[in-house]
Protein backbone atom coordinates (compact mmCIF):
# COMPACT_ATOMS: atom_id res chain seq x y z
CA UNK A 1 8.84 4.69 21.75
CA UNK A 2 6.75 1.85 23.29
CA UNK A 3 7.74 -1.86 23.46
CA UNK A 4 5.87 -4.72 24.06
CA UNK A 5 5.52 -7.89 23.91
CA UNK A 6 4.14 -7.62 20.14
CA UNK A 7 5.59 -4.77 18.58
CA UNK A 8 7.53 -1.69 18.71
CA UNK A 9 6.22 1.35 17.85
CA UNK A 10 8.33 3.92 16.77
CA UNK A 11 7.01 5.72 13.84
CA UNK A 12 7.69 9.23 15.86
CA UNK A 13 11.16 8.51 15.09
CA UNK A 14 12.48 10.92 12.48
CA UNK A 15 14.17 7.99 11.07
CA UNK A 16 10.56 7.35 10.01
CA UNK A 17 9.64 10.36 8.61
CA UNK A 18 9.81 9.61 4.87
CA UNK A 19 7.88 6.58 4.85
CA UNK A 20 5.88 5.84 8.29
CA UNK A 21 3.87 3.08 6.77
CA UNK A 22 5.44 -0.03 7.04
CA UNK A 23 5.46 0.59 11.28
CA UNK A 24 2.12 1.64 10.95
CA UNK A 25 1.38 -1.79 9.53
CA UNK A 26 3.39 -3.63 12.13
CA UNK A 27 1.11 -1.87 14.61
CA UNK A 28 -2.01 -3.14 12.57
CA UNK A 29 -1.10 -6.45 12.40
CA UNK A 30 -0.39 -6.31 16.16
CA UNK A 31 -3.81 -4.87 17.35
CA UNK A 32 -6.28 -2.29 16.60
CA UNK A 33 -5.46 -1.30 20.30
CA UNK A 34 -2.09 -0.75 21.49
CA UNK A 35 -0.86 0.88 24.86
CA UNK A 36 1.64 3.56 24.31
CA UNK A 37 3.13 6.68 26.49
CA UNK A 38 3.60 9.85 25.49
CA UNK A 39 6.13 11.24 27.70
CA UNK A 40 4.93 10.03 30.98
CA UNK A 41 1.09 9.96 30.09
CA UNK A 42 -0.12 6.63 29.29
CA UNK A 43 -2.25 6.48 26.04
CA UNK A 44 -3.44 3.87 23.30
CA UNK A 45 -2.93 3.64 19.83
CA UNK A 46 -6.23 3.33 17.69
CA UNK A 47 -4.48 1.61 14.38
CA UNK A 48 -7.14 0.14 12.14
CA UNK A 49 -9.96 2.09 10.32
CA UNK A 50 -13.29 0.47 12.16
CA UNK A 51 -11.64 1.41 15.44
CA UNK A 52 -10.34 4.93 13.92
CA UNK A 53 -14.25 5.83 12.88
CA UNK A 54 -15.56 4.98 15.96
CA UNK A 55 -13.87 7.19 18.07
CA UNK A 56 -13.93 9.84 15.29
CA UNK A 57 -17.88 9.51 15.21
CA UNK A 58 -18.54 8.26 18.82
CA UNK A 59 -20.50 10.66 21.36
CA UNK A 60 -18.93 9.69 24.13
CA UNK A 61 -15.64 10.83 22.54
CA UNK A 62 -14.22 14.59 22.62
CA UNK A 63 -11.04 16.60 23.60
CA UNK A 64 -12.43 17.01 27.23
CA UNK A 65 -10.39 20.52 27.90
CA UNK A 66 -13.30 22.16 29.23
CA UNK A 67 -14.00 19.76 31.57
CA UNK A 68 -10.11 19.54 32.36
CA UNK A 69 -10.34 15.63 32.29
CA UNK A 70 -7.75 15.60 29.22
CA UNK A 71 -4.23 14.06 29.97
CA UNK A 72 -2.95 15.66 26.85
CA UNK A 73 -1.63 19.36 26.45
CA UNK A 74 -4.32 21.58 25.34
CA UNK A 75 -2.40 22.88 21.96
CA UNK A 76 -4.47 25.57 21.45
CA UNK A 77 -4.98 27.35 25.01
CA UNK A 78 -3.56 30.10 23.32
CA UNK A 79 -5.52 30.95 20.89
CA UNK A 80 -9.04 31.72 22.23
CA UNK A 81 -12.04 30.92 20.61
CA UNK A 82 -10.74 27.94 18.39
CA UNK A 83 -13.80 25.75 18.21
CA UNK A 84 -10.85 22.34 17.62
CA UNK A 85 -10.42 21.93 20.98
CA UNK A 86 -13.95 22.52 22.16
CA UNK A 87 -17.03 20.08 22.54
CA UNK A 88 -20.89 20.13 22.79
CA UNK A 89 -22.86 22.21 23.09
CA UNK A 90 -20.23 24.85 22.36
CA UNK A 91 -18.29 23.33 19.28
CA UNK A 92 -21.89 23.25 17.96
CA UNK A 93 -22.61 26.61 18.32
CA UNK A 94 -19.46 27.81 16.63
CA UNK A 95 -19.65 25.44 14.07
CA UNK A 96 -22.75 26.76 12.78
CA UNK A 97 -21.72 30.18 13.00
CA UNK A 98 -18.73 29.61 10.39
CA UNK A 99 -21.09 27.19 8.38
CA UNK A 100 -23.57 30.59 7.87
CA UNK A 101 -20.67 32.45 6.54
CA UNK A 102 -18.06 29.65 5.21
CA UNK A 103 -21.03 28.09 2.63
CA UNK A 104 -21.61 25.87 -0.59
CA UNK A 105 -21.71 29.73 -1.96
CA UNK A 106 -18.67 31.29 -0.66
CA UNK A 107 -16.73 28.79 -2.15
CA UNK A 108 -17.85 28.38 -5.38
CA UNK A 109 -17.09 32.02 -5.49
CA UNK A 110 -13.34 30.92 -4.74
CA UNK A 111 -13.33 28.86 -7.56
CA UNK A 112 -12.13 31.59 -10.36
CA UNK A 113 -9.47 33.12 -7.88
CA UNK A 114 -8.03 29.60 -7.50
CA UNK A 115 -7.42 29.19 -11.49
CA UNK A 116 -6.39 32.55 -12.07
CA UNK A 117 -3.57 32.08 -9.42
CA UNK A 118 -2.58 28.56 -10.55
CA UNK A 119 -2.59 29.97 -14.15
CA UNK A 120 -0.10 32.85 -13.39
CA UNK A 121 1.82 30.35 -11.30
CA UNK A 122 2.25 27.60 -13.83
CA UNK A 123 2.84 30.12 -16.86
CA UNK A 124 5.73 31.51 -14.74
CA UNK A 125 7.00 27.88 -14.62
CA UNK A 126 6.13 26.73 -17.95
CA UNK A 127 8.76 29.61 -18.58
CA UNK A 128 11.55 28.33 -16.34
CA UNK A 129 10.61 24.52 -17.12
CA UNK A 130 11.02 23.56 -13.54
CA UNK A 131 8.41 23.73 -10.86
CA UNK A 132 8.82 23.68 -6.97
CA UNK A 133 5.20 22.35 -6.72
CA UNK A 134 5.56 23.44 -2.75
CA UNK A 135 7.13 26.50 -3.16
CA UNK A 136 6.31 27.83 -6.01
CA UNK A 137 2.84 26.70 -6.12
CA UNK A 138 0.88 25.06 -3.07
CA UNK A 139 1.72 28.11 -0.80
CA UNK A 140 1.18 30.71 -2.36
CA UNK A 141 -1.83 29.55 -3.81
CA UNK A 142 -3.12 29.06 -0.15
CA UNK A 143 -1.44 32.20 0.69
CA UNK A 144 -4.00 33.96 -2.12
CA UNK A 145 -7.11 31.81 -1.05
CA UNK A 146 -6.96 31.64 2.57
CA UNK A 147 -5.29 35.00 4.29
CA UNK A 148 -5.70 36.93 1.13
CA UNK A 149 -9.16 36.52 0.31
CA UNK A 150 -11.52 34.61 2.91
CA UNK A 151 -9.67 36.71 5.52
CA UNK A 152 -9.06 40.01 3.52
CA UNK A 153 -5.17 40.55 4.86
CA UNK A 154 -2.75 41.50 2.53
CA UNK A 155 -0.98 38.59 0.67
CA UNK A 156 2.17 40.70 0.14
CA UNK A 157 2.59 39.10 4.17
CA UNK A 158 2.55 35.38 2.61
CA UNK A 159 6.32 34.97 4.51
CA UNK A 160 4.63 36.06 7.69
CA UNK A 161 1.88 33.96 7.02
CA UNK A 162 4.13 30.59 5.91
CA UNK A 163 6.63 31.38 9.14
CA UNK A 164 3.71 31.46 11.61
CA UNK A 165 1.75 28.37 10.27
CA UNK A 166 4.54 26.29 10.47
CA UNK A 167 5.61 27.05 13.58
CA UNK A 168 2.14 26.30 14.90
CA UNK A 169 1.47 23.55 13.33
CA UNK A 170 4.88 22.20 14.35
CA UNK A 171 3.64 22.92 17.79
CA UNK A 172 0.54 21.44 17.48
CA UNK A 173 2.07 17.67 18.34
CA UNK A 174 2.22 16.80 21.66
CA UNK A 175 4.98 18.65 23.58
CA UNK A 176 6.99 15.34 24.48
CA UNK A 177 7.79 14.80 20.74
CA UNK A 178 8.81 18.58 20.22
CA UNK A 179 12.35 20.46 21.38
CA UNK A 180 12.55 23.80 23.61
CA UNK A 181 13.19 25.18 19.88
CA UNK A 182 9.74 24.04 18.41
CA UNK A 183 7.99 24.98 21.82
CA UNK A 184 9.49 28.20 21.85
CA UNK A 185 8.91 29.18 17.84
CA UNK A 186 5.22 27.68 18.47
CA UNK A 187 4.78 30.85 21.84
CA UNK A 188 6.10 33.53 19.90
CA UNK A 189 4.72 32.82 16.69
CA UNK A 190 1.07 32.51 18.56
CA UNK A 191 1.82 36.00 20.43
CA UNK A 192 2.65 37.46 17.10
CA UNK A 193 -0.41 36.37 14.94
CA UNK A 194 -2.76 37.32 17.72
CA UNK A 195 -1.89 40.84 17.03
CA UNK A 196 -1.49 40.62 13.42
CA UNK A 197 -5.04 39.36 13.65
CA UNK A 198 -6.08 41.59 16.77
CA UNK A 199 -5.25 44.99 14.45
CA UNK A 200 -7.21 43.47 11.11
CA UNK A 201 -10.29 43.08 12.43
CA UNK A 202 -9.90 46.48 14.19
CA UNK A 203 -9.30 47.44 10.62
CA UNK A 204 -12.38 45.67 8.92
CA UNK A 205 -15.08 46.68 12.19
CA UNK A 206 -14.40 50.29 10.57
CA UNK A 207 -14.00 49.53 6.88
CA UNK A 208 -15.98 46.24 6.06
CA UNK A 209 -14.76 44.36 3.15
CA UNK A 210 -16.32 41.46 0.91
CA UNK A 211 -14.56 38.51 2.41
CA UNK A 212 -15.06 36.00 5.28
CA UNK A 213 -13.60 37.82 8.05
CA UNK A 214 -15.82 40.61 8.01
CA UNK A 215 -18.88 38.48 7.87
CA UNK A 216 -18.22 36.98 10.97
CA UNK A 217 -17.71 40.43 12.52
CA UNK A 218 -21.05 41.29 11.28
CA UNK A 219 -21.95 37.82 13.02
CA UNK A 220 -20.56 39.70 16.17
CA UNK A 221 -21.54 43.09 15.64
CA UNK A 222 -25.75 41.51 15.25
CA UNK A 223 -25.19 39.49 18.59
CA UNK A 224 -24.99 36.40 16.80
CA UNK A 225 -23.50 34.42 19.74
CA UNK A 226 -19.61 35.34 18.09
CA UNK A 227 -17.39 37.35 20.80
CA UNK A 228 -14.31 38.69 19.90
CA UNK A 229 -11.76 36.32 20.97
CA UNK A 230 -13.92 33.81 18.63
CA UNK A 231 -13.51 35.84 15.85
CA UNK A 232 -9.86 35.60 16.51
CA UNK A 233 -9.24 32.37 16.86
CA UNK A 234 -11.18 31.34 14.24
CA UNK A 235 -8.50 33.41 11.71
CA UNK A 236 -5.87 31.49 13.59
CA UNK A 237 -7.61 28.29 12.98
CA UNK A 238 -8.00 29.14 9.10
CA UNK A 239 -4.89 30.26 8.72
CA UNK A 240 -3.08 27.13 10.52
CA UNK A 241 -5.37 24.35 9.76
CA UNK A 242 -6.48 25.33 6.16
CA UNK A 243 -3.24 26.53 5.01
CA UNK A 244 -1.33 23.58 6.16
CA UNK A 245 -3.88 20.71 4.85
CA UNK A 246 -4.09 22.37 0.99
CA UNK A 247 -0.63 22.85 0.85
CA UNK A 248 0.78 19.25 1.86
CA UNK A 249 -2.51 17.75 -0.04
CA UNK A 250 -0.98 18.80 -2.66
CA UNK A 251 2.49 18.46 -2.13
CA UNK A 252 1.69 14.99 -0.75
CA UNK A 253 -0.37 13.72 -3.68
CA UNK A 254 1.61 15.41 -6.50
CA UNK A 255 4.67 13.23 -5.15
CA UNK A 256 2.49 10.49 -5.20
CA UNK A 257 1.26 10.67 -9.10
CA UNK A 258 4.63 11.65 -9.89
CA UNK A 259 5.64 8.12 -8.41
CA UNK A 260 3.23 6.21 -10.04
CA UNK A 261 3.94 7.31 -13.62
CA UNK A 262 1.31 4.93 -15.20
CA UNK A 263 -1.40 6.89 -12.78
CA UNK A 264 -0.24 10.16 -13.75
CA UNK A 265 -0.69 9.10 -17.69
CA UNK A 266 -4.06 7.03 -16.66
CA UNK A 267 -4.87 11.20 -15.35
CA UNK A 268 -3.87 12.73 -18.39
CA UNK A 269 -6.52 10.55 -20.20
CA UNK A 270 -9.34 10.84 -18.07
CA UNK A 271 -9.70 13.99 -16.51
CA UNK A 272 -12.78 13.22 -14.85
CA UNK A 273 -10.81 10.76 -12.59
CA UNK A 274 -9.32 14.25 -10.80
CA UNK A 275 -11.72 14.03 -7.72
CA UNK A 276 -11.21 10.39 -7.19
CA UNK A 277 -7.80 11.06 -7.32
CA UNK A 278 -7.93 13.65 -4.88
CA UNK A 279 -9.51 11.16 -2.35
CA UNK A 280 -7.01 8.62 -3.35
CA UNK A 281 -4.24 11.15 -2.33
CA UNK A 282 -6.10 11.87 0.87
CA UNK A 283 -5.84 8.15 1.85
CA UNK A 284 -2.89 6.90 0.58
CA UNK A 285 -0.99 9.73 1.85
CA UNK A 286 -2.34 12.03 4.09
CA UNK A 287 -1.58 15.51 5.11
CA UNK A 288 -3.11 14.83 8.50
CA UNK A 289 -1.44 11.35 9.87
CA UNK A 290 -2.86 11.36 13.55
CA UNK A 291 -5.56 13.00 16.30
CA UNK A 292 -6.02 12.89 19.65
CA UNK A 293 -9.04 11.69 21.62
CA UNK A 294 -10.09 11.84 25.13
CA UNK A 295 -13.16 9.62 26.60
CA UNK A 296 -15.84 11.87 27.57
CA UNK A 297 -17.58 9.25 29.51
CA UNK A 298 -17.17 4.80 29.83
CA UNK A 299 -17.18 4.00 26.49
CA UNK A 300 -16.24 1.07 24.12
CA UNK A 301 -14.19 0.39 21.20
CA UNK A 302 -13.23 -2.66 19.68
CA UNK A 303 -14.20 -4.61 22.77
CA UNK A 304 -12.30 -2.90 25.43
CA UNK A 305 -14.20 -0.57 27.63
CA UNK A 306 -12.01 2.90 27.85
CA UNK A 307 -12.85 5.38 31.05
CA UNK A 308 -13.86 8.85 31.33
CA UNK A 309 -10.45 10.79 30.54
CA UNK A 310 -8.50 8.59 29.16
CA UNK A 311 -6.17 9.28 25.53
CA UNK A 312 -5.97 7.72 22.66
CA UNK A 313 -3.79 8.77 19.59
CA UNK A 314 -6.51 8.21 16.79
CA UNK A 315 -4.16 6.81 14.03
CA UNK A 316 -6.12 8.14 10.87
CA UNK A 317 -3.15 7.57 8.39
CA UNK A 318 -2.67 3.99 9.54
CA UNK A 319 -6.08 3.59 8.91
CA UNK A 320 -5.90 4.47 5.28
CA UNK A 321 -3.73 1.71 4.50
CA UNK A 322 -5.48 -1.01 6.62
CA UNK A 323 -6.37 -3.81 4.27
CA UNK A 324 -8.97 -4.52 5.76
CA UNK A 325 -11.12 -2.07 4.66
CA UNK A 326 -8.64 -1.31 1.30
CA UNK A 327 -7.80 -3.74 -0.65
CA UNK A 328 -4.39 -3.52 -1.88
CA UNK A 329 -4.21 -0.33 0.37
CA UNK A 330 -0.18 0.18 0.09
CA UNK A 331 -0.91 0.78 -3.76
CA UNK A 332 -1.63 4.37 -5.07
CA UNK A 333 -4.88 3.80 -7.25
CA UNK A 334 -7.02 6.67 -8.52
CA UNK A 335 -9.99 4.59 -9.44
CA UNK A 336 -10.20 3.31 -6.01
CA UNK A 337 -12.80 6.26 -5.29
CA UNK A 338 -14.53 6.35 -9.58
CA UNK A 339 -17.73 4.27 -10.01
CA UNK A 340 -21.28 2.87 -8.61
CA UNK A 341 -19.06 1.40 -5.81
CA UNK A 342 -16.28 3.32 -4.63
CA UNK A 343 -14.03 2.30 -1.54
CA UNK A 344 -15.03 3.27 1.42
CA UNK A 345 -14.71 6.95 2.91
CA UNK A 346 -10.84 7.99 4.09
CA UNK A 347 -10.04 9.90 7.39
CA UNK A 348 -8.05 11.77 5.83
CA UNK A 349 -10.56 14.71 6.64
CA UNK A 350 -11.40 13.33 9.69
CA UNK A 351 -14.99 12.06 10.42
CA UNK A 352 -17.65 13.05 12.71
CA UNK A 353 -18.47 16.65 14.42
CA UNK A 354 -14.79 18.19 13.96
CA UNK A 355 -14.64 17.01 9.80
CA UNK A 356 -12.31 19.17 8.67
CA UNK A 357 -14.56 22.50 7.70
CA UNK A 358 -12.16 23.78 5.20
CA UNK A 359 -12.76 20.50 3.16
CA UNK A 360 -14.49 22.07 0.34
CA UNK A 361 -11.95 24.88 -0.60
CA UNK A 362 -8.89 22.38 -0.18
CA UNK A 363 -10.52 20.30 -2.36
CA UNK A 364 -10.83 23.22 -5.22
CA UNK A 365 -6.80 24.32 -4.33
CA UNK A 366 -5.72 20.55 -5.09
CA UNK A 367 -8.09 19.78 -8.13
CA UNK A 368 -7.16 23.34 -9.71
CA UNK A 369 -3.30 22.75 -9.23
CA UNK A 370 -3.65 19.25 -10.37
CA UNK A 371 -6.01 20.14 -13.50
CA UNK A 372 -3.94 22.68 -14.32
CA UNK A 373 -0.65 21.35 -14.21
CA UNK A 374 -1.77 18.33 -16.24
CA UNK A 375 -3.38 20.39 -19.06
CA UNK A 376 -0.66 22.72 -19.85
CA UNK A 377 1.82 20.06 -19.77
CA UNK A 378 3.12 16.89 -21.56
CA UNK A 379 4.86 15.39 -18.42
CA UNK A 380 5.74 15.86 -15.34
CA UNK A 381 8.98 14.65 -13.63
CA UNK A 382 10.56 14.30 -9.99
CA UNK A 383 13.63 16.20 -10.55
CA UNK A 384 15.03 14.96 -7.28
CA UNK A 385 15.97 10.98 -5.89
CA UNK A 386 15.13 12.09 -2.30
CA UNK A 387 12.52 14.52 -0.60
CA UNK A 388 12.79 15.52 2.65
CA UNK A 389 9.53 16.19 5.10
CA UNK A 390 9.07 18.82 7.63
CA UNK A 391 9.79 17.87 11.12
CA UNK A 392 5.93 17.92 11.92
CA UNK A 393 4.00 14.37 12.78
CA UNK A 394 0.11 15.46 13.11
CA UNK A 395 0.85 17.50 9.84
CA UNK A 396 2.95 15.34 7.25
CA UNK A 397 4.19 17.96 4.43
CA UNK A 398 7.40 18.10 2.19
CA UNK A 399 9.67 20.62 2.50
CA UNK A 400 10.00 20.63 -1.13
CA UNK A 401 9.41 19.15 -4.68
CA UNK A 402 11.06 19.89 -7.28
CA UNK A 403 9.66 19.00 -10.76
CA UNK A 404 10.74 19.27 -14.93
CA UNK A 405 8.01 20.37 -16.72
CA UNK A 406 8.05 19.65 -20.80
């Protein structure tokens, strides 16, 4: 927590967890800039969207590992290869390497697996009448997509899978918000899906298989600029990142329709309003609420001139809800992205050279679940007052929510 003279900034604070927004807008309406410290490194808080962007799209702005000028922990040193904490030229080069193999193509290809796992799913809850939309859909539906079949492991391993994403992504906010607990889950869950990972692409150099993996060992194998350790941690970053942005997209925005009954019925009557609403979801409630930044070289945003290697927390969730840019922004509208002039694009993908590269097939996991759900029922209802959220603050996700389908 930071205090000073104009606010107090304490949305970390787990008594914060279930709504952040209101401190997020006391830290808007105090400045778009804001000095903060995590632990003992000073930082500054980037709170409104103009600000947000132009760090997000800004060359002079990076992580800065490689050129050890960062002041934050690099939370991925363990997994080598992982283009998210890299910059130019080598994030470029990467990048384009999963861009050959993870294209327009490759997904679309996705697209029947997705609705013939959401179908089994739902028809097994249509059955019970009650629906853990987290549970009992979101992850294993990512489970099926991501490690089943763009990385060819076996989804029987889903509670391997789950247990090692979470304790990742938990680990993935800076280490002066986490416990020994969290730091220590985060090491040995890294050390243990290194060698999951390690012995399946052993596996798939000797038996190819139609999938993403072994594409990019064939990327490899031809000299393609992809070593090893890449390979690796790019199933780490797939696994962690992709996993953990479907499932709380939809865990995140299903909570939302089902609070905003007259949205959810405004759905049911116009379908075609499900991709809108997906970008509605992403902004009003994001899966992603934060990034960090480091100043590559003297730069300026929003009139203040930051110097190379200095932090900022990039406050992407904040800037979803400034009002600024969204009119009525605390309000959950799905129209807000339908039309000849829709609002302007959310962060909640991030912007810029690291957008979020598993965009595409989250997009297909939310719309299927959501489609789905709507068609085969008549309506859909919280069955719970309260929800609680994982202790994660980069990655905002629910640990559950229950739901009575009729």
């Amino acid at each position: 927590m930071t205090t000073t003279a104009e606010t107090t900034f304490d949305a970390f604070d787990p008594a914060h967890r279930a709504d952040p927004y209101p401190v997020y807008r006391k830290a808007r309406d105090a400045g778009a800039l804001l000095p903060f410290s995590l632990g003992d490194v000073p930082v500054t808080l980037i709170t409104r969207y103009e600000e947000c962007a132009a760090v997000l799209t800004g060359a002079d702005w990076g992580h800065g590992y490689a050129a050890g000028i960062s002041p934050f922990r690099d939370a991925v040193a363990a997994i080598p290869g992982s283009f998210v904490r890299m910059d130019p030229p080598e994030h470029g080069r990467l990048r384009g390497l999963v861009n050959k193999a993870f294209t327009p193509r490759t997904v679309a290809d996705m697209v029947p697996l997705a609705d013939r796992v959401v179908t089994e799913l739902v028809d097994a809850a249509m059955e019970r009448g009650e629906l853990d939309v987290l549970n009992d859909l979101a992850v294993p539906l990512a489970v099926a997509m991501i490690p089943g079949r763009l990385l060819g492991a076996d989804p029987a391993d889903g509670e391997l899978f789950r247990r090692w994403q979470l304790a990742i992504a938990r680990g993935s906010d800076p280490d002066s918000l986490l416990d020994d607990e969290a730091m220590a889950e985060r090491s040995v869950a890294a050390r243990e899906v290194m060698e999951y990972f390690a012995a399946l692409i052993t596996r798939k150099r000797a038996h190819p298989t139609p999938d993403l993996l072994s594409d990019l060992i064939a990327a490899e194998q031809s000299g393609d600029s992809l070593s090893g350790p890449e390979v690796l941690g790019l199933c780490l970053l797939l696994l962690v990142a992709g996993m953990e942005t479907s499932i709380n997209l939809i865990g995140n925005g299903m909570l939302a329709l089902l609070r905003n009954p007259a949205q959810q019925e405004l759905l049911r009557g116009r379908p075609e309003l499900i991709p809108a609403a997906i970008d509605e979801m992403l902004r009003y409630d994001a899966p992603t609420q934060f990034t960090l930044r480091v100043a590559l070289a003297d730069t300026e945003v929003g009139g203040r001139v930051f110097r190379r290697g200095e932090g900022v927390i990039v406050l992407t969730a904040s800037a979803g809800r400034d009002d600024r840019v969204y009119p009525d922004a605390d309000t959950f509208d799905i129209t807000r992205y339908h039309g000849t002039r829709p609002a302007r694009r959310h962060l909640g993908f991030s912007l810029g050279l690291h957008f979020c590269v598993g965009a595409p097939l989250a997009r297909i996991e939310a719309e299927t679940a959501l489609r789905t759900l709507l068609d085969r029922t008549r309506d859909l209802t919280l069955a719970t007052e309260t929800v609680s959220y994982r202790p994660s603050l980069i990655h905002r996700g629910l640990l559950s929510l229950p739901v009575t389908l009729s």
